[in-house]
PDB file of N, CA and C in Angstrom:
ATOM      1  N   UNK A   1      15.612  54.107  -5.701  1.00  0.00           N
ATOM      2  CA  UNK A   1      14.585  54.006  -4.692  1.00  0.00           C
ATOM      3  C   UNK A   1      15.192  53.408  -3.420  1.00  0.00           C
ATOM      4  N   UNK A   2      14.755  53.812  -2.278  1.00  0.00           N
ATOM      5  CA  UNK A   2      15.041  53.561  -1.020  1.00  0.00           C
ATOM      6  C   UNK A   2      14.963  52.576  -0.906  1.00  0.00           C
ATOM      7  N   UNK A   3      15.268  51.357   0.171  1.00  0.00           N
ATOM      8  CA  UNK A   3      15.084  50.046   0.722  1.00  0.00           C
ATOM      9  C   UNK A   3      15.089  50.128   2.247  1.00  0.00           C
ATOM     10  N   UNK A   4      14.160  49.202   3.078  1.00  0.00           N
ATOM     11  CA  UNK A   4      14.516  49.529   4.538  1.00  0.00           C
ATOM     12  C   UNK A   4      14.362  47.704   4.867  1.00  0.00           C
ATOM     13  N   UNK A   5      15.530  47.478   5.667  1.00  0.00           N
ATOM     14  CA  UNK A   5      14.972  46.594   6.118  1.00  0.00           C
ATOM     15  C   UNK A   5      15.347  46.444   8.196  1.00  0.00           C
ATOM     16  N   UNK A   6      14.610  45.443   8.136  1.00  0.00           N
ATOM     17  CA  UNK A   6      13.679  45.851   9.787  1.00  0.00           C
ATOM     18  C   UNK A   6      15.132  45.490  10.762  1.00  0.00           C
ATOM     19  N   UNK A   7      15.011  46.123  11.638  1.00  0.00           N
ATOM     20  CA  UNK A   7      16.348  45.637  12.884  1.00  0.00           C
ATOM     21  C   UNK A   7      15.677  45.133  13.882  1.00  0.00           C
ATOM     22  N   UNK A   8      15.175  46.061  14.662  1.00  0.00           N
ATOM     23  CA  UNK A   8      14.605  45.474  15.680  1.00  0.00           C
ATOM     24  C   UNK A   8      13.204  46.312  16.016  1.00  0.00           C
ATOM     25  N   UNK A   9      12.398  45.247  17.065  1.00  0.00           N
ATOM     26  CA  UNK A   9      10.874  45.774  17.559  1.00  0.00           C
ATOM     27  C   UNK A   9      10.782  45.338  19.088  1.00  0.00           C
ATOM     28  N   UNK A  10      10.353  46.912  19.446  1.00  0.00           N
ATOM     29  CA  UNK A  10       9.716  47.068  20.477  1.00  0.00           C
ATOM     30  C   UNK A  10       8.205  47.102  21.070  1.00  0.00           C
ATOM     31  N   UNK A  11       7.739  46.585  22.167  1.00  0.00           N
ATOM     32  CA  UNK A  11       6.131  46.596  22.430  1.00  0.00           C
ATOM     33  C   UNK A  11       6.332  47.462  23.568  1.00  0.00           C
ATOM     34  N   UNK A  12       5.561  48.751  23.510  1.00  0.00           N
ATOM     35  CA  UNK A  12       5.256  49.841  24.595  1.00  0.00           C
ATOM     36  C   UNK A  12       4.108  49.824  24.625  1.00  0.00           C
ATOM     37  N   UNK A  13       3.641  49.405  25.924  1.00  0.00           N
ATOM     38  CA  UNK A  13       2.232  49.563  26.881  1.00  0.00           C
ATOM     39  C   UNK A  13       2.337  51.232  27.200  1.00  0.00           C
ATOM     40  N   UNK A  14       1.529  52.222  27.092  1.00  0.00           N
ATOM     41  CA  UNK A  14       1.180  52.946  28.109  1.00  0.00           C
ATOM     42  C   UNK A  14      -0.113  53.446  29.035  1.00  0.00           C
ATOM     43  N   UNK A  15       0.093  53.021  30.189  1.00  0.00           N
ATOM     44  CA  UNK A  15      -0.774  52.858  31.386  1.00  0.00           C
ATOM     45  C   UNK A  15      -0.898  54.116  32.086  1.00  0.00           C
ATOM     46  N   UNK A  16      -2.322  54.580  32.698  1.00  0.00           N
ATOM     47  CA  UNK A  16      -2.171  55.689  33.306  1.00  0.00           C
ATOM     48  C   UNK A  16      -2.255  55.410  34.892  1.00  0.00           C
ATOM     49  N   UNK A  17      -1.193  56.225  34.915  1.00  0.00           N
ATOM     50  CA  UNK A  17      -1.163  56.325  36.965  1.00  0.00           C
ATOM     51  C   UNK A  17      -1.534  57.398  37.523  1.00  0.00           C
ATOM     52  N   UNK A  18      -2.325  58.068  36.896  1.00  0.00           N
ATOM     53  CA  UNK A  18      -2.912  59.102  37.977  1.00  0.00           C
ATOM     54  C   UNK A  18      -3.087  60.157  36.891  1.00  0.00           C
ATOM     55  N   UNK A  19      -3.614  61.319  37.919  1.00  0.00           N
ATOM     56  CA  UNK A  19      -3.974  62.562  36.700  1.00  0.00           C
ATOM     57  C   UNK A  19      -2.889  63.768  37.681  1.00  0.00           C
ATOM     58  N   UNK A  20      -2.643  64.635  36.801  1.00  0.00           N
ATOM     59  CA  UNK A  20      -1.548  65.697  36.916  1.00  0.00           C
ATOM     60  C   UNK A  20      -2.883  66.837  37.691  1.00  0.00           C
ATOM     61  N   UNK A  21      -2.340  67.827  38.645  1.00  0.00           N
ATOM     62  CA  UNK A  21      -2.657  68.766  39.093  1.00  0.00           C
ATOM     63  C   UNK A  21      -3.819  69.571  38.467  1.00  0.00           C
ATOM     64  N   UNK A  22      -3.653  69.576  36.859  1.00  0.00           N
ATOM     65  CA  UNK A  22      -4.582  70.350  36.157  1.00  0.00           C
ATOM     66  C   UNK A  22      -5.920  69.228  35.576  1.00  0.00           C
ATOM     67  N   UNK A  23      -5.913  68.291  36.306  1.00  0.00           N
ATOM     68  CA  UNK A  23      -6.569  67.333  36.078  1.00  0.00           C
ATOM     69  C   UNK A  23      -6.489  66.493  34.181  1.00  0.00           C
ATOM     70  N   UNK A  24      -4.950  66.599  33.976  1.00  0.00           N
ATOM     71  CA  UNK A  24      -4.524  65.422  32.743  1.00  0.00           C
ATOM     72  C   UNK A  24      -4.141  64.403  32.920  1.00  0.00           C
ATOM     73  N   UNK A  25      -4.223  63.078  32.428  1.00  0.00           N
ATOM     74  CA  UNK A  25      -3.986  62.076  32.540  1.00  0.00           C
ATOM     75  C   UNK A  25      -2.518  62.326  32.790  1.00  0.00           C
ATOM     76  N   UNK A  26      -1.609  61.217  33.709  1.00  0.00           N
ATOM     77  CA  UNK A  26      -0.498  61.358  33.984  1.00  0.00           C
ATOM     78  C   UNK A  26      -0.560  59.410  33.307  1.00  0.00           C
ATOM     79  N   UNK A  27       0.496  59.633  32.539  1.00  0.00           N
ATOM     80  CA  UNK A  27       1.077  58.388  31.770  1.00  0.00           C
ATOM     81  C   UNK A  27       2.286  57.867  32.140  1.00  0.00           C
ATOM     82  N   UNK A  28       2.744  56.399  32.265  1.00  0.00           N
ATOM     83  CA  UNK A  28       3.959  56.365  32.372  1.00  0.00           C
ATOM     84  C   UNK A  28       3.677  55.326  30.868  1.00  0.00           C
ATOM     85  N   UNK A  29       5.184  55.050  30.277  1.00  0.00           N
ATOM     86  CA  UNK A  29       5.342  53.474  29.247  1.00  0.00           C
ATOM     87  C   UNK A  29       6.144  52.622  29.789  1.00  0.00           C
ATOM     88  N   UNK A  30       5.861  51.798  29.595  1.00  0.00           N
ATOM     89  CA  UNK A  30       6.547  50.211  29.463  1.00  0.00           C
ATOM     90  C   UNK A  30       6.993  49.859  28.254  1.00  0.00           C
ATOM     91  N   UNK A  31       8.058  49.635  28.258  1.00  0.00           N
ATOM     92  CA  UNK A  31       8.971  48.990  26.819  1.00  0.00           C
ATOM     93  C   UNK A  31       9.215  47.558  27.382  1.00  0.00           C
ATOM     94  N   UNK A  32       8.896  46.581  26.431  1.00  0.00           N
ATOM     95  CA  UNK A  32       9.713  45.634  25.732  1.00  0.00           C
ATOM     96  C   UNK A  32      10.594  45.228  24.536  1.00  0.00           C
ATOM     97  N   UNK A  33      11.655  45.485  24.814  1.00  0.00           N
ATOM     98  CA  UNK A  33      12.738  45.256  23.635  1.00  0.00           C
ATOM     99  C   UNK A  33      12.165  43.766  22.885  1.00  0.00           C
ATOM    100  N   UNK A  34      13.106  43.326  21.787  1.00  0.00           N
ATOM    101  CA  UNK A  34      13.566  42.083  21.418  1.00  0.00           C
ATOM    102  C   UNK A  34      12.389  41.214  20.854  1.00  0.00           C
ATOM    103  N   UNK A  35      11.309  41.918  20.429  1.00  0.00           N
ATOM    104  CA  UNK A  35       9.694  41.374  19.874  1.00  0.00           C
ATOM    105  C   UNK A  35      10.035  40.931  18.655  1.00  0.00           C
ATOM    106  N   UNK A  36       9.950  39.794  18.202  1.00  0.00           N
ATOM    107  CA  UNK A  36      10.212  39.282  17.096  1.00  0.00           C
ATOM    108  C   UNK A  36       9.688  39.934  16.019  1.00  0.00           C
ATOM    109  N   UNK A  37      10.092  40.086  15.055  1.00  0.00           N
ATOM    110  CA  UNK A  37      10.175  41.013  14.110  1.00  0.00           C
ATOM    111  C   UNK A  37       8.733  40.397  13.124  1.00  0.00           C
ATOM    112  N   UNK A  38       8.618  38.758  13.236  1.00  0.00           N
ATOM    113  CA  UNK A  38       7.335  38.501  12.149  1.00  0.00           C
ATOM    114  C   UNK A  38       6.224  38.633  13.563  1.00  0.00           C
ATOM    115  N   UNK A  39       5.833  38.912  14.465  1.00  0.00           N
ATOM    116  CA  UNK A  39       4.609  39.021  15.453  1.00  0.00           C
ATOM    117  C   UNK A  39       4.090  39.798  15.125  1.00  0.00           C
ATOM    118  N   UNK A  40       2.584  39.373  14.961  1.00  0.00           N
ATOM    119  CA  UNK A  40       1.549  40.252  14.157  1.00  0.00           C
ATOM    120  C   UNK A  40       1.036  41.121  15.347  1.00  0.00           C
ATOM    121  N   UNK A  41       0.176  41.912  14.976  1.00  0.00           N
ATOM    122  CA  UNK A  41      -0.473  42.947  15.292  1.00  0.00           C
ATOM    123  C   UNK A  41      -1.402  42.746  16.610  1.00  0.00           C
ATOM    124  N   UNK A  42      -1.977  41.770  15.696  1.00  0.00           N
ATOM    125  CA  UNK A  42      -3.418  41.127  16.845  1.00  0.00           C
ATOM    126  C   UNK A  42      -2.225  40.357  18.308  1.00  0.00           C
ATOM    127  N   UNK A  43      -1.068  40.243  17.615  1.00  0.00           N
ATOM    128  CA  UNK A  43      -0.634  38.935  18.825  1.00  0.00           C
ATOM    129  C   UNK A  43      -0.003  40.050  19.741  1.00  0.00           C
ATOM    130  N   UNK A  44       0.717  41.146  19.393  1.00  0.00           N
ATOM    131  CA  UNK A  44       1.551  42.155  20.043  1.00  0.00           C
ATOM    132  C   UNK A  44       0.351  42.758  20.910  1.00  0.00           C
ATOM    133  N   UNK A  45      -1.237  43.545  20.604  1.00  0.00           N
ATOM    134  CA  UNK A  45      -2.281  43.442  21.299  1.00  0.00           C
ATOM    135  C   UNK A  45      -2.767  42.477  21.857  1.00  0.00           C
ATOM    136  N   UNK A  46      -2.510  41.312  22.279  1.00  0.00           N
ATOM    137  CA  UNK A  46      -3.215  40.494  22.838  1.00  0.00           C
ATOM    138  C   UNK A  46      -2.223  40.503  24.115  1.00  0.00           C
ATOM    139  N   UNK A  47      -0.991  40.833  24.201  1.00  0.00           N
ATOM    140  CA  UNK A  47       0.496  40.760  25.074  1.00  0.00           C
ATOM    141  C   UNK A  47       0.560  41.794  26.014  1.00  0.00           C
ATOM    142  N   UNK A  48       0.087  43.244  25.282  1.00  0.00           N
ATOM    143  CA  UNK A  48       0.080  44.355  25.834  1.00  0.00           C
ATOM    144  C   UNK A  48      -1.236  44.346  26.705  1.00  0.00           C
ATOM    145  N   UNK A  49      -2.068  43.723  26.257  1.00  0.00           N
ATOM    146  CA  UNK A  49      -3.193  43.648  26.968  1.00  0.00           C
ATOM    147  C   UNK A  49      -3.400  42.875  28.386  1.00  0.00           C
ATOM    148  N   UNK A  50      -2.212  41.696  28.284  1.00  0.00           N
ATOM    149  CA  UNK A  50      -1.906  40.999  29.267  1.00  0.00           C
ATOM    150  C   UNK A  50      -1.238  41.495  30.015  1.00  0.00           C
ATOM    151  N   UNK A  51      -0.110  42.236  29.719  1.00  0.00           N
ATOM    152  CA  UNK A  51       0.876  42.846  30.680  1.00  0.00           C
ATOM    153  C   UNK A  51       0.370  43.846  31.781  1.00  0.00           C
ATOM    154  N   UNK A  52      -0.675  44.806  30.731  1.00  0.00           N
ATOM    155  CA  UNK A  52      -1.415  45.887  31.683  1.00  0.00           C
ATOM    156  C   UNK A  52      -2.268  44.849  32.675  1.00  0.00           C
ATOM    157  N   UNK A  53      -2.747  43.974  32.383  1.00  0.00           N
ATOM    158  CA  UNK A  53      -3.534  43.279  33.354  1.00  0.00           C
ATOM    159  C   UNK A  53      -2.442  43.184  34.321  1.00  0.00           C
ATOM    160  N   UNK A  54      -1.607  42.950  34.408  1.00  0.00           N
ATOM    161  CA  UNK A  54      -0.684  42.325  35.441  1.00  0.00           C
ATOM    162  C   UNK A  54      -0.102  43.438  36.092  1.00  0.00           C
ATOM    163  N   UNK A  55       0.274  44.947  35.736  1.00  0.00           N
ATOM    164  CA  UNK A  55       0.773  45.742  36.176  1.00  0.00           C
ATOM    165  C   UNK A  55      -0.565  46.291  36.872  1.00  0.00           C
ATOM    166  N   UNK A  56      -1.920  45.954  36.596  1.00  0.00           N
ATOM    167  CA  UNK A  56      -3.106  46.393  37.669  1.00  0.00           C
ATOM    168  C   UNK A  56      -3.196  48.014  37.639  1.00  0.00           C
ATOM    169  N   UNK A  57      -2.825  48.769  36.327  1.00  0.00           N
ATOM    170  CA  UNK A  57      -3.250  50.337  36.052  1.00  0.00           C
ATOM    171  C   UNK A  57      -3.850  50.266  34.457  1.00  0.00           C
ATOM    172  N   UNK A  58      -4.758  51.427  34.643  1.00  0.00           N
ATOM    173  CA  UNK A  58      -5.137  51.368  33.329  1.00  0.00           C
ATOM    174  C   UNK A  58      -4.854  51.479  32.109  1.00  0.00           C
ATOM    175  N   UNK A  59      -4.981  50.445  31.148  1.00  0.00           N
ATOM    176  CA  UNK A  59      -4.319  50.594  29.657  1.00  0.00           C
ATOM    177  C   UNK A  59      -4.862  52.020  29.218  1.00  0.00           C
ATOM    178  N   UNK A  60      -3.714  52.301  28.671  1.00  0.00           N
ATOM    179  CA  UNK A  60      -4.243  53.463  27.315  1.00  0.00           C
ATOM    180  C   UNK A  60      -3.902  53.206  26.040  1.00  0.00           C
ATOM    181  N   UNK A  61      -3.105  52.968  25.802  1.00  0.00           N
ATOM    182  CA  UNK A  61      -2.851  52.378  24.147  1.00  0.00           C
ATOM    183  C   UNK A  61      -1.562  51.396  24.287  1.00  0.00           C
ATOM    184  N   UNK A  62      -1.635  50.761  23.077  1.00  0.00           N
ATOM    185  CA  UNK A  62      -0.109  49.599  22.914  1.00  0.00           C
ATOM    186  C   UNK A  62       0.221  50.022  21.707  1.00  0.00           C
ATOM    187  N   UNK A  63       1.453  50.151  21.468  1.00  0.00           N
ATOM    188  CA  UNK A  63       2.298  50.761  20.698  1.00  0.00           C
ATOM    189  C   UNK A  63       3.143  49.936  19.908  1.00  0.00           C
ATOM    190  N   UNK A  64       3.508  49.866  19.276  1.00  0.00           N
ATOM    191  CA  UNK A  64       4.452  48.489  18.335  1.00  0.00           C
ATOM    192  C   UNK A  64       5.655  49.612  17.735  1.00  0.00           C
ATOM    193  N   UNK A  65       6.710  49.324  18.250  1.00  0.00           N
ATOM    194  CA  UNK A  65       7.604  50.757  17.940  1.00  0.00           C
ATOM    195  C   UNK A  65       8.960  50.092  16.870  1.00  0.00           C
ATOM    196  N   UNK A  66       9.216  50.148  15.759  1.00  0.00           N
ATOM    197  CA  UNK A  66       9.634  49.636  14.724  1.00  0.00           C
ATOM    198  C   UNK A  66      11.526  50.168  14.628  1.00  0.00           C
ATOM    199  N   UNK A  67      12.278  49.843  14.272  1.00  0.00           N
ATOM    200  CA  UNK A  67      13.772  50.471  14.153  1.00  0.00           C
ATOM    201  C   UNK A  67      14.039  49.887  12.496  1.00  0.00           C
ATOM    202  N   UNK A  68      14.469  50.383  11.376  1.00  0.00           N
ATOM    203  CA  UNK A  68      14.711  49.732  10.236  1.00  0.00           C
ATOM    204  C   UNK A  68      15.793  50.774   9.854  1.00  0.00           C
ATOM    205  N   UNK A  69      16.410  50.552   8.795  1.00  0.00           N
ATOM    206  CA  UNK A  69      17.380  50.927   7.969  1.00  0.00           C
ATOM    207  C   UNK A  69      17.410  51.123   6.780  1.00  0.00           C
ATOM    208  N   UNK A  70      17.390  52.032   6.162  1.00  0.00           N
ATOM    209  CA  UNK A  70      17.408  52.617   5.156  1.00  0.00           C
ATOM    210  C   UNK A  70      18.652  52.900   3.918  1.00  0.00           C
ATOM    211  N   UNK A  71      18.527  52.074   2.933  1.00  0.00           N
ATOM    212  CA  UNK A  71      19.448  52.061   2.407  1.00  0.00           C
ATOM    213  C   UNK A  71      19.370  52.604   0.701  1.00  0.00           C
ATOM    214  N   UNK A  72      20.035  53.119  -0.022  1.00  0.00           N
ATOM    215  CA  UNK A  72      19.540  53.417  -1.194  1.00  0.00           C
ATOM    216  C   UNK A  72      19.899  51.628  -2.047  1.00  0.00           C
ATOM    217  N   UNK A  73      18.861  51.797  -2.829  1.00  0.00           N
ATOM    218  CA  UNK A  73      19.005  50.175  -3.216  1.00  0.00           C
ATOM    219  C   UNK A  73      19.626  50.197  -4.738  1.00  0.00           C
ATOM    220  N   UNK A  74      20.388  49.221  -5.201  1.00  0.00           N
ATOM    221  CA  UNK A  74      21.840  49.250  -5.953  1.00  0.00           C
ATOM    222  C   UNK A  74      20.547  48.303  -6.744  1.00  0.00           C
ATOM    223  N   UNK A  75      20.226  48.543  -8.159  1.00  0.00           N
ATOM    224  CA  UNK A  75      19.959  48.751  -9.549  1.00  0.00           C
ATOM    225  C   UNK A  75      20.824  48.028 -10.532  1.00  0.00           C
ATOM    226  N   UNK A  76      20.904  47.008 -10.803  1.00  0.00           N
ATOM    227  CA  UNK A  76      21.703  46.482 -11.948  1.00  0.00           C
ATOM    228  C   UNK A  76      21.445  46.141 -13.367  1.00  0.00           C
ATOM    229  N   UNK A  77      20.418  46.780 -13.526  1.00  0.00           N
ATOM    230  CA  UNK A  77      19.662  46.928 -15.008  1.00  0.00           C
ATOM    231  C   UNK A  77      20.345  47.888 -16.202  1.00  0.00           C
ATOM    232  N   UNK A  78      20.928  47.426 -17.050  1.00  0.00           N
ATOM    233  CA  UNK A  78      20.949  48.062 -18.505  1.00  0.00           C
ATOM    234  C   UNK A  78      20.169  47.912 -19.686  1.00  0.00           C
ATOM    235  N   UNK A  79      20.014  49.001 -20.301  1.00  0.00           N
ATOM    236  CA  UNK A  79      19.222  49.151 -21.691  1.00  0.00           C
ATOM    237  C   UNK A  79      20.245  48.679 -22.569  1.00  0.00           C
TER     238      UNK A  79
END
């Protein structure tokens, strides 16, 4: 069985700046690298929520973007 364990986390805001020609939302993201890996959910939304306040465009979603590693996991059990 597989094993993953976590490397690193990112928090992406994306905010809309305008609408495209055919009248679609035009999106840009914001990344923050280096998010501590135990920051919960509610706290990573409470951050993204702050940031869009401060960048003064409208939130559209916050994103919690994960990097882990995958390893096959080494079994040392005999019958």
């Amino acid at each position: 069985m597989a094993q993953t364990t976590p490397v690193s986390r990112v928090l992406q805001i994306q905010t809309q700046v305008g609408t495209t020609p055919a009248g679609q939302p035009k999106l840009k993201s914001h990344n923050y690298p280096h998010v501590a890996l135990n920051a919960t959910d509610d706290d990573l939304l409470a951050v993204g929520q702050a940031l869009a306040a401060l960048i003064d465009e409208p939130l559209v979603q916050v994103a919690r973007l994960d990097q882990v590693v995958i390893t096959a996991s080494t079994s040392n059990t005999t019958a």
